[in-house]
C-alpha atoms as a PDB file:
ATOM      1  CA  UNK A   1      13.686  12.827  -4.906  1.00  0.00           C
ATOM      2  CA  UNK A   2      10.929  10.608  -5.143  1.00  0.00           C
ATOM      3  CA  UNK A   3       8.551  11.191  -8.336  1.00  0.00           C
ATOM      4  CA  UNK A   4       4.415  11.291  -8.200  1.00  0.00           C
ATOM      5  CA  UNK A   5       2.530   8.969 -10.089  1.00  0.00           C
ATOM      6  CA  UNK A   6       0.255  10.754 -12.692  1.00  0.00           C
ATOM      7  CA  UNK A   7      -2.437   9.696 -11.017  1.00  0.00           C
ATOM      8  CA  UNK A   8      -1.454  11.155  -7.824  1.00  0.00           C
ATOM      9  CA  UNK A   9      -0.422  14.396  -9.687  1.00  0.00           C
ATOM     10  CA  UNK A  10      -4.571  14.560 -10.832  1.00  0.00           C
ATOM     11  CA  UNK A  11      -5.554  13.930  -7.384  1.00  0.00           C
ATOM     12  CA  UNK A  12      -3.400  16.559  -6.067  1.00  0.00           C
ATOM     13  CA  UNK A  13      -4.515  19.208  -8.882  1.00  0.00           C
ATOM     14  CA  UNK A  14      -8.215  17.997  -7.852  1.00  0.00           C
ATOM     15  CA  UNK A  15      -7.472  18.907  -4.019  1.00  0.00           C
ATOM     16  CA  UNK A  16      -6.062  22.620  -4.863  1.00  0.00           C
ATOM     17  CA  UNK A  17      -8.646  23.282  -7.098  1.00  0.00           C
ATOM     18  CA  UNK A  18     -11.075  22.831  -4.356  1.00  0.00           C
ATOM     19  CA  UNK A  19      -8.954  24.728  -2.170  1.00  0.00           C
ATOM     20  CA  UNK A  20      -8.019  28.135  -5.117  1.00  0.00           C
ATOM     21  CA  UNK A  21     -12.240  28.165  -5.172  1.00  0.00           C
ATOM     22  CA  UNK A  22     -12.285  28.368  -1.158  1.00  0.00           C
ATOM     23  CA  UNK A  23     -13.865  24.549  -0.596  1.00  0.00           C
ATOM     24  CA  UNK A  24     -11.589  22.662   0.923  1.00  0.00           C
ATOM     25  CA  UNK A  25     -12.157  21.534   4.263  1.00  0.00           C
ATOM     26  CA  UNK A  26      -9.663  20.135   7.159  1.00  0.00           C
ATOM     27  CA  UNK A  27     -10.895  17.356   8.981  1.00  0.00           C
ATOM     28  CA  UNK A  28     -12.085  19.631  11.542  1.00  0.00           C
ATOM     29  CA  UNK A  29     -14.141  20.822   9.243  1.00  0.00           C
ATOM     30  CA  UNK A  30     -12.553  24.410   9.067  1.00  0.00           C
ATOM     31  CA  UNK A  31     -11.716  26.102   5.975  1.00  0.00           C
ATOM     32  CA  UNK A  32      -7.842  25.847   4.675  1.00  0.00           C
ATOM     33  CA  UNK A  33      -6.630  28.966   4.422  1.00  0.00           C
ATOM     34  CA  UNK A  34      -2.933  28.144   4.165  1.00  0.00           C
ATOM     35  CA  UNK A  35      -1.386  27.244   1.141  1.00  0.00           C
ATOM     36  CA  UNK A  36       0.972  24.850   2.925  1.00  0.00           C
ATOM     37  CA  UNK A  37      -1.778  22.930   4.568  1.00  0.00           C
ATOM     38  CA  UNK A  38      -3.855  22.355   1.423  1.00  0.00           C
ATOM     39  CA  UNK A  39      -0.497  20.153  -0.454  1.00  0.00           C
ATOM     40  CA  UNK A  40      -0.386  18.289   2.597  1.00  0.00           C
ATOM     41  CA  UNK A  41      -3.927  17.401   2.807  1.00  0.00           C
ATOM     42  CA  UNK A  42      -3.603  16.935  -1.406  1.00  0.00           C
ATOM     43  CA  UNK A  43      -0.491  14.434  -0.543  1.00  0.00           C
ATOM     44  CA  UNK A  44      -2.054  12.948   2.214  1.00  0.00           C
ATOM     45  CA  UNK A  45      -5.388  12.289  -0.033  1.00  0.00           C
ATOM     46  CA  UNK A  46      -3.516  10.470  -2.981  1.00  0.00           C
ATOM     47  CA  UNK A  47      -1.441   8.454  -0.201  1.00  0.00           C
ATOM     48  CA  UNK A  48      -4.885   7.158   1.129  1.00  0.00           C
ATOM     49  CA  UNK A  49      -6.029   6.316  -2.374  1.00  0.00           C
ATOM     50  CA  UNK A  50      -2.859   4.123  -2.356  1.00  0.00           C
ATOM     51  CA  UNK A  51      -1.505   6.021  -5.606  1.00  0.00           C
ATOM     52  CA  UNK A  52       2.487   6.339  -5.906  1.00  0.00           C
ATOM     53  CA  UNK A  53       3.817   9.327  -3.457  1.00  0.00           C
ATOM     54  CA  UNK A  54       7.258   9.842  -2.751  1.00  0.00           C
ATOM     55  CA  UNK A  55       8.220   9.134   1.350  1.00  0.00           C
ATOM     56  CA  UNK A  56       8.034  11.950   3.380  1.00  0.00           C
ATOM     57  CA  UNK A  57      11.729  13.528   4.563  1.00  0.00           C
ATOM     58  CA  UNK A  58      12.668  13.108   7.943  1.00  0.00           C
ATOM     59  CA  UNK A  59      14.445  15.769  10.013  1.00  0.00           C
ATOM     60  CA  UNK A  60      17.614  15.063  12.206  1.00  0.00           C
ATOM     61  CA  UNK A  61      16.761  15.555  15.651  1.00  0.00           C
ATOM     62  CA  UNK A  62      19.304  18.308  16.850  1.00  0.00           C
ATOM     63  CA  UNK A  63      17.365  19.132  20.153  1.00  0.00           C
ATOM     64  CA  UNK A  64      16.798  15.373  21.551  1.00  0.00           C
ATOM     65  CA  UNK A  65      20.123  14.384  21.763  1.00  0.00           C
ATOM     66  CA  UNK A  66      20.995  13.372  25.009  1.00  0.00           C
ATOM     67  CA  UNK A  67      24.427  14.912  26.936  1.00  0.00           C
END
């Protein structure tokens, strides 16, 4: 696995702070309430910012396969 910057680590501590003290915000402008949802808006954050995050994994599509 793919390792974080230290930069991107302090933007992601940054993001779930703001989400622990009940601030953070989707972009629909609802309040996160999911644990879950708040590291993926903290990863997606630091990704913007252009800081070092590892790639996302892919899943092997099971269902699509054709017969």
């Amino acid at each position: 696995m793919g390792k974080y910057s230290e930069k991107a680590q302090e933007k992601i501590a940054e993001v779930m702070q703001e989400f622990k003290k009940g601030k953070l915000k989707s972009s629909s402008g609802d309040k996160v309430t999911k644990r879950d949802q708040a590291i993926a808006i903290a990863i997606s954050e630091a990704d913007s910012e252009g800081l070092k995050v590892p790639n996302q994994k892919k899943e092997a599509k099971k269902n699509n396969k054709k017969k």
